[in-house]
Protein backbone atom coordinates (compact mmCIF):
# COMPACT_ATOMS: atom_id res chain seq x y z
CA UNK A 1 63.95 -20.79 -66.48
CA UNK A 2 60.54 -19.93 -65.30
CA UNK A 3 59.83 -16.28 -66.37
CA UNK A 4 59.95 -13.25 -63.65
CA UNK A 5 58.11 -10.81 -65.94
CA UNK A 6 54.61 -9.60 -64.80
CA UNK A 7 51.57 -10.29 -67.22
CA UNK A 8 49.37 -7.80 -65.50
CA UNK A 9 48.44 -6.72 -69.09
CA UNK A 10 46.98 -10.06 -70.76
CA UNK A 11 43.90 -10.68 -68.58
CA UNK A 12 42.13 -13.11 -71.15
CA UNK A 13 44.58 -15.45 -72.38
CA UNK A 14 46.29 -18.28 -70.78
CA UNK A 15 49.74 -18.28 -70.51
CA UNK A 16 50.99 -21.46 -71.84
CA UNK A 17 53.82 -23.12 -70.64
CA UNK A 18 55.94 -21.09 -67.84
CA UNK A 19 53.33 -21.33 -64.99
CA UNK A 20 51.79 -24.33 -66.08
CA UNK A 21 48.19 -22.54 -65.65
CA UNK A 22 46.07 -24.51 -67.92
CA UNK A 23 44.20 -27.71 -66.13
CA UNK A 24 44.53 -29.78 -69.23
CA UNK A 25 47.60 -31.64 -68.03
CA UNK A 26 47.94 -34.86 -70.32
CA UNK A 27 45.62 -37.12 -68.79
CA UNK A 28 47.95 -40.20 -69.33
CA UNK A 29 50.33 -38.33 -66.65
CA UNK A 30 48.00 -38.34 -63.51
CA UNK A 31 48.47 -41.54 -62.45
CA UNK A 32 52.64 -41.03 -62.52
CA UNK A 33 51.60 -37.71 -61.11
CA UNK A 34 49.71 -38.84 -58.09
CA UNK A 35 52.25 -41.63 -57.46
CA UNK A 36 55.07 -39.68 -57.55
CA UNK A 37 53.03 -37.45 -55.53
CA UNK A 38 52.62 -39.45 -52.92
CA UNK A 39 56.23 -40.87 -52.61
CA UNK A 40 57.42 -37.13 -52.71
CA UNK A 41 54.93 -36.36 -49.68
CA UNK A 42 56.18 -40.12 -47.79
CA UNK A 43 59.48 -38.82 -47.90
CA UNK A 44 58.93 -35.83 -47.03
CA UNK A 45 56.72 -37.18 -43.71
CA UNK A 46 59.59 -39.75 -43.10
CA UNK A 47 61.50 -36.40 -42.54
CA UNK A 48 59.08 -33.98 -40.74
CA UNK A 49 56.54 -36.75 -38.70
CA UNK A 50 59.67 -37.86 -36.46
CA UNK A 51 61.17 -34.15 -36.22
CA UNK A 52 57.99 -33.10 -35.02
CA UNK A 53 57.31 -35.73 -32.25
CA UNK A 54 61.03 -34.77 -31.77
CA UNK A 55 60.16 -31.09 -30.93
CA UNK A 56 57.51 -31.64 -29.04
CA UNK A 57 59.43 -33.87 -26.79
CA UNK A 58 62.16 -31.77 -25.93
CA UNK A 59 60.17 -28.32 -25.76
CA UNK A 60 58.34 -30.35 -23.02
CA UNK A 61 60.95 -31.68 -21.01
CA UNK A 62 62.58 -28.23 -20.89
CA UNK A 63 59.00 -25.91 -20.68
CA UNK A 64 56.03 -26.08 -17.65
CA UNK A 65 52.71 -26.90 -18.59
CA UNK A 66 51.56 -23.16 -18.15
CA UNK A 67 53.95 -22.08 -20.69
CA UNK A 68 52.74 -23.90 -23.61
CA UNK A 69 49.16 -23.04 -21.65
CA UNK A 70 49.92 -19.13 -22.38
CA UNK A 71 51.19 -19.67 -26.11
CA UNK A 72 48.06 -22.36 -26.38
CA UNK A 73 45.79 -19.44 -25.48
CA UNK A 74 47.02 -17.44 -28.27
CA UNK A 75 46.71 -20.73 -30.63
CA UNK A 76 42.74 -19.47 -32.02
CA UNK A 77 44.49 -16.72 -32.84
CA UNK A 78 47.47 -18.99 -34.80
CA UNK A 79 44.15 -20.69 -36.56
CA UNK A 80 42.82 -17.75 -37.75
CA UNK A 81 46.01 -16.49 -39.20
CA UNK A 82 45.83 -19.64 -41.49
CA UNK A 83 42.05 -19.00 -42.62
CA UNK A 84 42.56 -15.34 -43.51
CA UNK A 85 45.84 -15.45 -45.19
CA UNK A 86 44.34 -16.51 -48.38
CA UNK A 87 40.28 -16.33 -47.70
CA UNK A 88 40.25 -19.35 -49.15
CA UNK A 89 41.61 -18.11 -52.25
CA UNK A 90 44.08 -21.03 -52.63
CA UNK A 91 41.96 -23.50 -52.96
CA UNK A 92 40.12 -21.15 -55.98
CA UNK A 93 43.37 -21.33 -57.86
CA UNK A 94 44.04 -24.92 -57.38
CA UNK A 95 40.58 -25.82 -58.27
CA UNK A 96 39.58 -23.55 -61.53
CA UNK A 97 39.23 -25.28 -64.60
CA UNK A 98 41.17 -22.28 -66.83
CA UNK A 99 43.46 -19.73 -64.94
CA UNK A 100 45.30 -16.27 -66.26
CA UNK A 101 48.40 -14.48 -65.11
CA UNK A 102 46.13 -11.60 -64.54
CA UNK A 103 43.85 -13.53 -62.29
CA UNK A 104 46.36 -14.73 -59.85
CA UNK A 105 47.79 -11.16 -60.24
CA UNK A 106 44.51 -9.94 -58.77
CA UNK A 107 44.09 -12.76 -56.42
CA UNK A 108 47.32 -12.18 -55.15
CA UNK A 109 46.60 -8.73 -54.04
CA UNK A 110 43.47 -9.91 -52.84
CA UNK A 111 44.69 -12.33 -50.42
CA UNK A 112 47.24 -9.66 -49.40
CA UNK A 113 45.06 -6.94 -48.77
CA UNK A 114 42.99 -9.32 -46.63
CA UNK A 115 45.82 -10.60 -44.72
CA UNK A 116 47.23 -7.03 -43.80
CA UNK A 117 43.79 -5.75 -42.80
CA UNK A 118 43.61 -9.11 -40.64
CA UNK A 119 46.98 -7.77 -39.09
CA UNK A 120 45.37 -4.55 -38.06
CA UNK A 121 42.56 -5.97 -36.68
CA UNK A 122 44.33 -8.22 -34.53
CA UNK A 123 46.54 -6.06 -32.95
CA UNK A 124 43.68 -3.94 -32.16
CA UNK A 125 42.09 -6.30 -30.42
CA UNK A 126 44.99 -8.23 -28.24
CA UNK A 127 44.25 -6.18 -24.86
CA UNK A 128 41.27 -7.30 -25.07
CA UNK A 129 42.16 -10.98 -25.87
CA UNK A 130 44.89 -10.50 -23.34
CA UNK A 131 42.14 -9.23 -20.39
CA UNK A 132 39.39 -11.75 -21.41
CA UNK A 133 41.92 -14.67 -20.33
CA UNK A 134 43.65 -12.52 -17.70
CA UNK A 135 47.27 -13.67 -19.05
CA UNK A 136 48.78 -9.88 -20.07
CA UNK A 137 51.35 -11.71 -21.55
CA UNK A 138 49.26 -13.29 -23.91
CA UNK A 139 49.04 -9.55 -25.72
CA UNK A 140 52.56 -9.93 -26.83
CA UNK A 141 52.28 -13.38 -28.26
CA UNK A 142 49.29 -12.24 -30.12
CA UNK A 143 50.83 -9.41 -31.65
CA UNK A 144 54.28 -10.99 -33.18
CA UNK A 145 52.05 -14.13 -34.44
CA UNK A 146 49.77 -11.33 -36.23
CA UNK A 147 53.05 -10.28 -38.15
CA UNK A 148 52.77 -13.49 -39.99
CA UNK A 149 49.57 -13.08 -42.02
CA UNK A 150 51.24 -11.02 -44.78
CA UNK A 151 54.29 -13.26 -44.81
CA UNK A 152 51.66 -16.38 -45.01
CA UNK A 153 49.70 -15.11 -48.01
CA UNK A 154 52.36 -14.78 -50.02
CA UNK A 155 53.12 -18.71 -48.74
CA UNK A 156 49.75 -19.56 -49.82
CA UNK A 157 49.19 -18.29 -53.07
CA UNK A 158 52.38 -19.70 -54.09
CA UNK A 159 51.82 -23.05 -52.07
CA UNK A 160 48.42 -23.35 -54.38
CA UNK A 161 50.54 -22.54 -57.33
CA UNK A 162 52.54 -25.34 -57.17
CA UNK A 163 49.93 -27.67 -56.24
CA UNK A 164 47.51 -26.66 -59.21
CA UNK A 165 50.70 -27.50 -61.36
CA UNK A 166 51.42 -30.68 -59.38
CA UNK A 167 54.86 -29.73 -58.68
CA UNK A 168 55.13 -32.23 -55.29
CA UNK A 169 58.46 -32.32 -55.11
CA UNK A 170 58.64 -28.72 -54.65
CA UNK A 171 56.34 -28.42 -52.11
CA UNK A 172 57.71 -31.64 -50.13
CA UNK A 173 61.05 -29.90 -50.32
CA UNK A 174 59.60 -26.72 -48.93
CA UNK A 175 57.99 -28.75 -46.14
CA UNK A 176 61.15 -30.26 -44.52
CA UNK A 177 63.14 -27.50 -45.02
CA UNK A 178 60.19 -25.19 -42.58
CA UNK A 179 60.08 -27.90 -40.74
CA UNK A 180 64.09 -28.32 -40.03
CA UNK A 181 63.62 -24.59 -38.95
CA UNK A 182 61.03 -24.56 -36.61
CA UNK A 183 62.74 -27.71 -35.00
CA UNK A 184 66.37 -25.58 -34.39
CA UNK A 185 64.65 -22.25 -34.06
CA UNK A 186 62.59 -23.23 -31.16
CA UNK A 187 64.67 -26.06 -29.43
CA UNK A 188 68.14 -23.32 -29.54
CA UNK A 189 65.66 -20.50 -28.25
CA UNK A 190 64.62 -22.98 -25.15
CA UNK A 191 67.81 -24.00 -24.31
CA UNK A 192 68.50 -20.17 -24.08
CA UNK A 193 65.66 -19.79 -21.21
CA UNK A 194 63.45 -18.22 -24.14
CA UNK A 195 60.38 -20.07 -22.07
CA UNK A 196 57.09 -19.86 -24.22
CA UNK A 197 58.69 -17.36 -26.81
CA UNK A 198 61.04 -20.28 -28.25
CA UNK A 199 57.45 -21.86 -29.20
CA UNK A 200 56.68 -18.97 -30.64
CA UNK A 201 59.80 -17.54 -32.51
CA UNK A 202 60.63 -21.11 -34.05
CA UNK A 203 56.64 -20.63 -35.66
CA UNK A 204 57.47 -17.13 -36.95
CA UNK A 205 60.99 -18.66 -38.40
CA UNK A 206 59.16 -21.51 -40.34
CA UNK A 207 56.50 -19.62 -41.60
CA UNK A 208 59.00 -16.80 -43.25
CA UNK A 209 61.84 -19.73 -44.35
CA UNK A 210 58.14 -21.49 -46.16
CA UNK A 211 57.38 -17.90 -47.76
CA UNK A 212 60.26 -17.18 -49.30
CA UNK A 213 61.25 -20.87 -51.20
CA UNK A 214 57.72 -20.67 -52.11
CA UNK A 215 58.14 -17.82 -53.77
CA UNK A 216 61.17 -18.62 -55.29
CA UNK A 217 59.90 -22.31 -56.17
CA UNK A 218 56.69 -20.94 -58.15
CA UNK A 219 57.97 -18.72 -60.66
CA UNK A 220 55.53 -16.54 -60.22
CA UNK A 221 55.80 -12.39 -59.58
CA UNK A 222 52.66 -10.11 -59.79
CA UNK A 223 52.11 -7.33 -61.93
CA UNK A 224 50.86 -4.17 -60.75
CA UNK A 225 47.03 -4.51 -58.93
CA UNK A 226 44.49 -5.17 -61.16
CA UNK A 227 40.81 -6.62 -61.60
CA UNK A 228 40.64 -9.83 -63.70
CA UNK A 229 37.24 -10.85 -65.58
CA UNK A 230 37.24 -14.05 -63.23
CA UNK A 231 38.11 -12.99 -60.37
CA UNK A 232 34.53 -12.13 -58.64
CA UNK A 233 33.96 -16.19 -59.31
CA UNK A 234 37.24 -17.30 -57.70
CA UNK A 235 36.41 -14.74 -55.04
CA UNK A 236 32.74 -16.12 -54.17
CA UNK A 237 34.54 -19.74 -54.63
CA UNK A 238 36.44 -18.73 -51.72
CA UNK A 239 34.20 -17.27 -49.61
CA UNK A 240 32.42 -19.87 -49.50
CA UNK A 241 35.54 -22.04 -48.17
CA UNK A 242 36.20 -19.00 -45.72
CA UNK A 243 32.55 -19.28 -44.66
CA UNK A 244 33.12 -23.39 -43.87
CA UNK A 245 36.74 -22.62 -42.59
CA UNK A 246 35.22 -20.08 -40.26
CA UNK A 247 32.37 -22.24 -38.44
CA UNK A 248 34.94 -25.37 -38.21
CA UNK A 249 37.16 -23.06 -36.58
CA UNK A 250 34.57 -21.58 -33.92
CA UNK A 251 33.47 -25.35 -33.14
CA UNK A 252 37.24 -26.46 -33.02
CA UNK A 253 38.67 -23.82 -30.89
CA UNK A 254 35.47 -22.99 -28.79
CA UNK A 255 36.75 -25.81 -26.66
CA UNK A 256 40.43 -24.25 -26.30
CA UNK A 257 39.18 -20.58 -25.38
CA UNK A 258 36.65 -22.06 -22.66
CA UNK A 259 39.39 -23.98 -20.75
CA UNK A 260 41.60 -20.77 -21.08
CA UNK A 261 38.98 -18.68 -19.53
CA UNK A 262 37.94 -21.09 -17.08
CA UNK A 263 40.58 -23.57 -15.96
CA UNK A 264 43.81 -21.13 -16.34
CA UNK A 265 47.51 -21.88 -18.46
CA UNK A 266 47.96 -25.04 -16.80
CA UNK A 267 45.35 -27.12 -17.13
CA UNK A 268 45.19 -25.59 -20.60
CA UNK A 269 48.79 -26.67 -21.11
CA UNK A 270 48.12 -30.16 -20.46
CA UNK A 271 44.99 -30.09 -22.67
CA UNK A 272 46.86 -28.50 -25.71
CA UNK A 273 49.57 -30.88 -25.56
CA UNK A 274 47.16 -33.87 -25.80
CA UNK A 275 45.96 -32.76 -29.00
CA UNK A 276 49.75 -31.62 -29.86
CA UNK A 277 50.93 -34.64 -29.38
CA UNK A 278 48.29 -36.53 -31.34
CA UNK A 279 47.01 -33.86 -34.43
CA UNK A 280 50.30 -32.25 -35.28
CA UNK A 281 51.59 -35.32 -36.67
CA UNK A 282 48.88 -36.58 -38.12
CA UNK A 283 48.08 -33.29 -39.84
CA UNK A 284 52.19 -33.53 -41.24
CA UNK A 285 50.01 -36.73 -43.01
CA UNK A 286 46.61 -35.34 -43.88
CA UNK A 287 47.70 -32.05 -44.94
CA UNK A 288 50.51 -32.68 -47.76
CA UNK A 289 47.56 -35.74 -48.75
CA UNK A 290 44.89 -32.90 -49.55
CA UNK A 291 47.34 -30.91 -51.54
CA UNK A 292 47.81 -33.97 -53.79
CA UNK A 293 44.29 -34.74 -53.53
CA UNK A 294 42.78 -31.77 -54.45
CA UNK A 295 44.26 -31.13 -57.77
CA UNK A 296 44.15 -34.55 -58.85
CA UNK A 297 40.53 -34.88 -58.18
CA UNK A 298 39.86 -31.61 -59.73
CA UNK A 299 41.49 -32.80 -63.07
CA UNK A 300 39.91 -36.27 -62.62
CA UNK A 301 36.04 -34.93 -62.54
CA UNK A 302 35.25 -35.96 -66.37
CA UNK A 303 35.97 -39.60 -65.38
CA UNK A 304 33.90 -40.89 -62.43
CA UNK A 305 35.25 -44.47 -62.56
CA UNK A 306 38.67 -43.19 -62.39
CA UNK A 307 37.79 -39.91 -59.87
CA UNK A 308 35.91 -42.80 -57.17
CA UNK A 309 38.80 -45.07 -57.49
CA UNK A 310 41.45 -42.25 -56.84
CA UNK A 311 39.05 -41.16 -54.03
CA UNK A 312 39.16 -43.99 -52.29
CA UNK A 313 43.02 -45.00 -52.67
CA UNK A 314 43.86 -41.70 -51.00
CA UNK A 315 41.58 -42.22 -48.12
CA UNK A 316 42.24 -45.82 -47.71
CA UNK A 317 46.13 -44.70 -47.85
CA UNK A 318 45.56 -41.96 -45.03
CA UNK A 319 43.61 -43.92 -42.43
CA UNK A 320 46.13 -46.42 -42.64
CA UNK A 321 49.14 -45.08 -42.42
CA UNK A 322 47.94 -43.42 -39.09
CA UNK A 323 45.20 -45.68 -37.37
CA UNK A 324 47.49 -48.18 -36.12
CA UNK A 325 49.49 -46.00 -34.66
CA UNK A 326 46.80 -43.96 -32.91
CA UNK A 327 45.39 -46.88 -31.47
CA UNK A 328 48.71 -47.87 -29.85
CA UNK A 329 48.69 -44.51 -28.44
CA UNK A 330 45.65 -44.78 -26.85
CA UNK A 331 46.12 -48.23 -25.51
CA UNK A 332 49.43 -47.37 -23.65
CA UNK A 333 48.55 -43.84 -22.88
CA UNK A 334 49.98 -43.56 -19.65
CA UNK A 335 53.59 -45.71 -20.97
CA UNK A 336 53.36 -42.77 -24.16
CA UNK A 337 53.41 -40.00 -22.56
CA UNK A 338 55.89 -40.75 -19.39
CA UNK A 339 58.34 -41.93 -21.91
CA UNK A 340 58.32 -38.78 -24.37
CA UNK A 341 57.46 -35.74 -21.84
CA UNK A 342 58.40 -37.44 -17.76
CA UNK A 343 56.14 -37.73 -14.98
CA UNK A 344 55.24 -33.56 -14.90
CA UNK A 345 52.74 -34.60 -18.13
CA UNK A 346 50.72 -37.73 -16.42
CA UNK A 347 47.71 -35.94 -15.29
CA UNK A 348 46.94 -35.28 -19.37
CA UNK A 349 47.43 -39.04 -19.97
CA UNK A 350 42.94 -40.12 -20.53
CA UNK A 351 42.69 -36.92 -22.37
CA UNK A 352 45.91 -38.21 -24.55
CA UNK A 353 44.21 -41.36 -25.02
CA UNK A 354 40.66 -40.24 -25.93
CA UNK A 355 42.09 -37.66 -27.97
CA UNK A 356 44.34 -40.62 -30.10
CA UNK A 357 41.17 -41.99 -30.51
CA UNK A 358 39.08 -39.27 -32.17
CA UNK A 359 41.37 -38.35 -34.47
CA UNK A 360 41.26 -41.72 -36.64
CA UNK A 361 37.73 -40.01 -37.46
CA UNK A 362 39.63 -36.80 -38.65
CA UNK A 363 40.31 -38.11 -41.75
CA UNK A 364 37.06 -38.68 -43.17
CA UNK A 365 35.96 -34.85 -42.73
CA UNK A 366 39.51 -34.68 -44.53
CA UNK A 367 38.62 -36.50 -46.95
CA UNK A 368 35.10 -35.32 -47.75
CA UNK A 369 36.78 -31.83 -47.98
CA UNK A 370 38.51 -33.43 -51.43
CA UNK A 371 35.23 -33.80 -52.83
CA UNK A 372 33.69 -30.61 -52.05
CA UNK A 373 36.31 -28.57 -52.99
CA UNK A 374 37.39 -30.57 -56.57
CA UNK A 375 33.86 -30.61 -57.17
CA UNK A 376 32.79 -26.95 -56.66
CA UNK A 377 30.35 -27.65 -54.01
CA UNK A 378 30.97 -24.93 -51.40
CA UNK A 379 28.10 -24.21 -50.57
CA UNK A 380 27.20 -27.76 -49.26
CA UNK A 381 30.36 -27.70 -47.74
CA UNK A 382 28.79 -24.73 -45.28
CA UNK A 383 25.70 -26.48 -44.82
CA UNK A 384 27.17 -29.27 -43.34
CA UNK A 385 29.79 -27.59 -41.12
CA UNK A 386 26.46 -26.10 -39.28
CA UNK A 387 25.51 -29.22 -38.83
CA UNK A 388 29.37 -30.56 -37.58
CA UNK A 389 30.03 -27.29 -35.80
CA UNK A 390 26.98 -27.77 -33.59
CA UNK A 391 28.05 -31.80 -32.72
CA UNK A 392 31.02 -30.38 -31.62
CA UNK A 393 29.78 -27.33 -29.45
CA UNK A 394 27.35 -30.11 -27.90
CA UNK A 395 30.10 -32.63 -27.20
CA UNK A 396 31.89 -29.33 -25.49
CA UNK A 397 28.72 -28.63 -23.31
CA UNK A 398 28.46 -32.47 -22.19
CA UNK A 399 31.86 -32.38 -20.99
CA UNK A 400 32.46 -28.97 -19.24
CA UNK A 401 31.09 -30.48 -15.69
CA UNK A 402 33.69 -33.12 -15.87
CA UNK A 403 36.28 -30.57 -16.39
CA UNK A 404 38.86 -30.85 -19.53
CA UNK A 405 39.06 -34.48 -19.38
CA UNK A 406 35.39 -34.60 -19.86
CA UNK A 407 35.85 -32.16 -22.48
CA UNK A 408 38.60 -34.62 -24.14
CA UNK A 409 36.70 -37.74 -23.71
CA UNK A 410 33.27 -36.50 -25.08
CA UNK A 411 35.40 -34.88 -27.80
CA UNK A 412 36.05 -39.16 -28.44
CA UNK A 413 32.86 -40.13 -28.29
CA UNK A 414 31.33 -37.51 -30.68
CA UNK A 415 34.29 -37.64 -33.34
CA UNK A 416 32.42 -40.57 -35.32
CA UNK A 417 29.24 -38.19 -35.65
CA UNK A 418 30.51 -34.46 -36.58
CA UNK A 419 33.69 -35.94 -38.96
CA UNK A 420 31.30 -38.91 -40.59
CA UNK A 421 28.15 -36.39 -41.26
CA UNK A 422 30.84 -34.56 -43.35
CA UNK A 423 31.59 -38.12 -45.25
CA UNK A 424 28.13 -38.63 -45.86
CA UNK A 425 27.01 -35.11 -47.21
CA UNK A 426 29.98 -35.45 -49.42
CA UNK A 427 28.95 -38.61 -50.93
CA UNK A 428 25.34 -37.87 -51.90
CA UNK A 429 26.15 -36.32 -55.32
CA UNK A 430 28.89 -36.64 -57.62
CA UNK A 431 31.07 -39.63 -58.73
CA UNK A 432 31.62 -40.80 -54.89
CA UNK A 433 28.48 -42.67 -53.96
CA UNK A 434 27.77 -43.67 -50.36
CA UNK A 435 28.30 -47.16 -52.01
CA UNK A 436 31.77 -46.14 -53.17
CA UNK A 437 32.84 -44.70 -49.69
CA UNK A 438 31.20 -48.04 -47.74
CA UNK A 439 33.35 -50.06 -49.58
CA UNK A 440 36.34 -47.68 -48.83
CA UNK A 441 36.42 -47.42 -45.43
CA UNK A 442 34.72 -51.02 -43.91
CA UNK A 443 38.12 -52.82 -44.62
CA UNK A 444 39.88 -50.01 -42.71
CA UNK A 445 37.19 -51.10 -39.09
CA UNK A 446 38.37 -54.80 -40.14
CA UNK A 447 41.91 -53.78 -40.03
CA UNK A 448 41.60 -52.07 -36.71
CA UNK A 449 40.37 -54.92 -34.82
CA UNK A 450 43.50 -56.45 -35.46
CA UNK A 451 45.65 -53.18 -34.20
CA UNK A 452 43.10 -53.30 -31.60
CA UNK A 453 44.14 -56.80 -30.70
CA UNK A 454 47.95 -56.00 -31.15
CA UNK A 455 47.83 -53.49 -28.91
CA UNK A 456 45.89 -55.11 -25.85
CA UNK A 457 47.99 -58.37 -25.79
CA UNK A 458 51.27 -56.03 -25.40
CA UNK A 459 49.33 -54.11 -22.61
CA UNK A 460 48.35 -57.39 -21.20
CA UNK A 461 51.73 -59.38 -21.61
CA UNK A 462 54.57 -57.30 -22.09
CA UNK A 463 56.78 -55.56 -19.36
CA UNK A 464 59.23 -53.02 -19.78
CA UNK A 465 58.43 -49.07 -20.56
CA UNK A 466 60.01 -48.18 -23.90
CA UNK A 467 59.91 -52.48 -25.03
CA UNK A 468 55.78 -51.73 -24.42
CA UNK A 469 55.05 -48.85 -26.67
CA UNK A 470 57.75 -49.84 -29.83
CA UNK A 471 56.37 -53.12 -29.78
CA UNK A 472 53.09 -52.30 -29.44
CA UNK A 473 53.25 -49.92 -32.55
CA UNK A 474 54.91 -52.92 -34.17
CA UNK A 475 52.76 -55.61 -33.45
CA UNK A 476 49.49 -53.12 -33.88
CA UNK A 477 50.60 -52.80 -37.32
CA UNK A 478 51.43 -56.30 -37.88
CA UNK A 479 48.47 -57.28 -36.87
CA UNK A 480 46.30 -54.67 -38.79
CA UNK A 481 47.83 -55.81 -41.93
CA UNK A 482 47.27 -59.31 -41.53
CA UNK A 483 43.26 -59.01 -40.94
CA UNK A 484 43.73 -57.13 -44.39
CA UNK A 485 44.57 -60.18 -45.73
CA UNK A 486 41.86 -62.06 -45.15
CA UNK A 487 39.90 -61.04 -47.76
CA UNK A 488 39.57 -60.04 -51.35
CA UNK A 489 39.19 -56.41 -50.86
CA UNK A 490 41.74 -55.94 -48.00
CA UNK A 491 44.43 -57.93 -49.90
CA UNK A 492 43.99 -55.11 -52.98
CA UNK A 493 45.11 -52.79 -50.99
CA UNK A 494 47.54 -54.07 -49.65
CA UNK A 495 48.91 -54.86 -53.10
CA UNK A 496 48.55 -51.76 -53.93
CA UNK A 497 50.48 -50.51 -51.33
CA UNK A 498 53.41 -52.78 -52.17
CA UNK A 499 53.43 -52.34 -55.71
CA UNK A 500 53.89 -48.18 -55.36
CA UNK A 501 57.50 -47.91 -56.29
CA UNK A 502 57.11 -49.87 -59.76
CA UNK A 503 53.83 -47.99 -60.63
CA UNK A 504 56.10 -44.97 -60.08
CA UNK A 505 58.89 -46.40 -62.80
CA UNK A 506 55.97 -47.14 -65.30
């Protein structure tokens, strides 16, 4: 039994054994670790990847287009309720070397404090956010999402708990379960005639269910507010996350608010959707990835042979899980999306397909987030977002005359430069050489020429709506797997990929 009792009163030792706070995890376990990591979060995906394509497949047959537009204009505001919930305080605690009871006691009331104010502030401000898009129901939506940021700090700092200590299971348990809630909240709320507030009650649902087996999961309970020795370090660790967090999120989102303002729900509707439709699933990949990632890096520094070869596993094990997949989407764009959302959702299908696309790029600014963050290098981190942040405002500016498909399809066409300038910062110091990272990611291009191919000869030869896009995922990935083969490097991985279940016994 994990103990309940506060330890606001020992700020310079470590407790032991309960919380699991010391980094010095027998190194012997990581590799068990990681793999059981990983089949934890596979599971977990198997679970939440189809219930989420599931939810967004009903919510649009029974929604318009201008009701997810009105919710989607509210979504920056979604965004920022994840940055400021823990001001990047969770990744401090999963990345410190030593940790104390008093320092997450203090960090805890940190993140709070920050994600109450955040409430206020929000609240404040949604007539104005309300007026600027000329949507007055948009002030509504606003305010009940801002009730969350409390709820999601606590989620956080207990989410990082449980990462720094590895516990997977836990948090792939606490994943499908939010997940299964969001899925019934919202689809019994639309059936009701809820309109856009079953979107947004089935979010508030998940992200209270996620707070409170967190809490319960972590075993921990703060003491009374106090000031720990380390935590103006762990604080300056996380604003400088915040800071990068912050600029990714104005070059993200500036796109989003623009069509709002300019183009009105619907077209905004159709635009959200793409990317719903194509990043919400892959983040229910990437996400849980980075949560084993981080940690394991971050325990993994004093090694660089075995830190570069856990690197590139992870990213190697990411990009292909999903590339295939996204390629297929983009292929048969227009047989995707009349089969999951009907004939009312055509007009988004070229944005759908340059969006699929772009986000096979996502995962290498994923990925190069691993290394700054296990590595303490946020401050690099914020250098380089400048530098990504203003790609992606110029990729915005080149489409706006072509209206939001333009804005989709230059979003395409500039993924490769703002996600792969975060790759290559990342890889100029530390254990992961641009060597190392070459030699990661060209058998993944190899691999999709042959989802590539898989996926053109079923557009080319194959008849027959939902026969096109199953067997084009099929083939695609067939296909992709076999151009692994053909050499040295490629056939590694796929042996590694086979052999993960008896690693995982050993």
């Amino acid at each position: 039994m994990l103990s309940q009792t506060p330890h606001a009163n020992v700020p310079d030792t470590i407790v032991a054994d309960p919380l699991g706070l010391a980094a010095d995890v027998d190194p012997t376990n990581f590799r068990r670790r990681a793999v059981m990591g990983t089949m934890y979060t596979g599971a977990a995906q198997a679970i939440r990847i189809p219930l989420t394509f599931a939810l967004q497949i009903i919510l649009g047959r029974i929604l318009l287009p201008q009701e997810f537009g009105v919710v989607a204009m509210a979504t920056p505001i979604i965004v920022l309720i994840e940055i400021f919930t823990n001001l990047g305080l969770a990744q401090a605690v999963v990345q410190r070397e030593k940790i104390t009871q008093a320092d997450l006691t203090s960090i805890y009331w940190v993140s709070l404090g920050g994600a109450s104010l955040m409430l206020l502030t929000v609240v404040l401000s949604s007539p104005l956010i309300a007026r600027m898009y000329g949507q007055p129901e948009v002030r509504d939506i606003v305010i009940v999402l801002a009730l969350q940021m409390p709820i999601a700090a606590i989620a956080g700092h207990a989410s990082a708990l449980m990462a720094r200590r590895m516990r997977f299971g836990a948090i792939a348990l606490v994943d499908v379960v939010g997940t299964l809630v969001v899925f019934a909240v919202s689809i019994l709320a639309a059936l009701k005639g809820a309109g856009y507030w079953s979107i947004v009650l089935g979010t508030v649902a998940g992200t209270l269910t996620r707070a409170v087996m967190d809490r319960q999961l972590c075993g921990f309970r703060p003491g009374r507010p106090t000031w720990s020795p380390a935590a103006p370090e762990m604080m300056a660790f996380g604003g400088k996350l915040l800071s990068a967090s912050l600029l990714n999120y104005v070059s993200n989102y500036a796109n989003t608010v623009v069509i709002g303002v300019l183009m009105g729900a619907r077209t905004l509707g159709l635009f959200d959707r793409s990317f719903a439709l194509v990043l919400r699933p892959i983040a229910s990949v990437t996400l849980p990835v980075t949560r084993i990632a981080v940690p394991l890096l971050s325990r993994l520094r004093g090694d660089a042979d075995r830190y570069a070869a856990a690197f590139s596993a992870l990213l190697q094990g990411t990009v292909l899980i999903a590339m295939p997949g996204l390629i297929t989407a983009s292929v048969l764009a227009h047989d995707v999306v009349f089969m999951l959302l009907g004939k009312n959702w055509l007009p988004m299908t070229p944005m759908f397909s340059a969006i699929s696309i772009a986000a096979i790029f996502q995962a290498f600014s994923g990925a190069s987030s691993w290394l700054f963050e296990s590595q303490n290098r946020a401050g690099e981190q914020i250098s380089v977002a400048w530098r990504s942040g203003l790609l992606m405002i110029g990729s915005l500016l080149c489409g706006l005359p072509f209206g939001a498909v333009g804005i989709a399809i230059s979003y395409a066409i500039f993924a490769p430069l703002f996600h792969g300038v975060y790759l290559w910062a990342a890889s100029r110091n530390g254990p992961v050489t641009h060597e190392i990272v070459g030699r990661a990611i060209y058998p993944l291009f190899i691999a999709a020429i042959g989802a590539v191919a898989g996926a053109l000869i079923v557009d080319r030869f194959v008849f027959g709506l939902y026969v096109r896009v199953v067997l084009g995922a099929i083939v695609a990935y067939t296909l992709s797997g076999c151009m692994l083969m053909t050499f040295s490097e490629g056939r590694r991985i796929v042996a590694s990929i086979a052999t993960l279940g008896r690693m995982a016994r050993h």
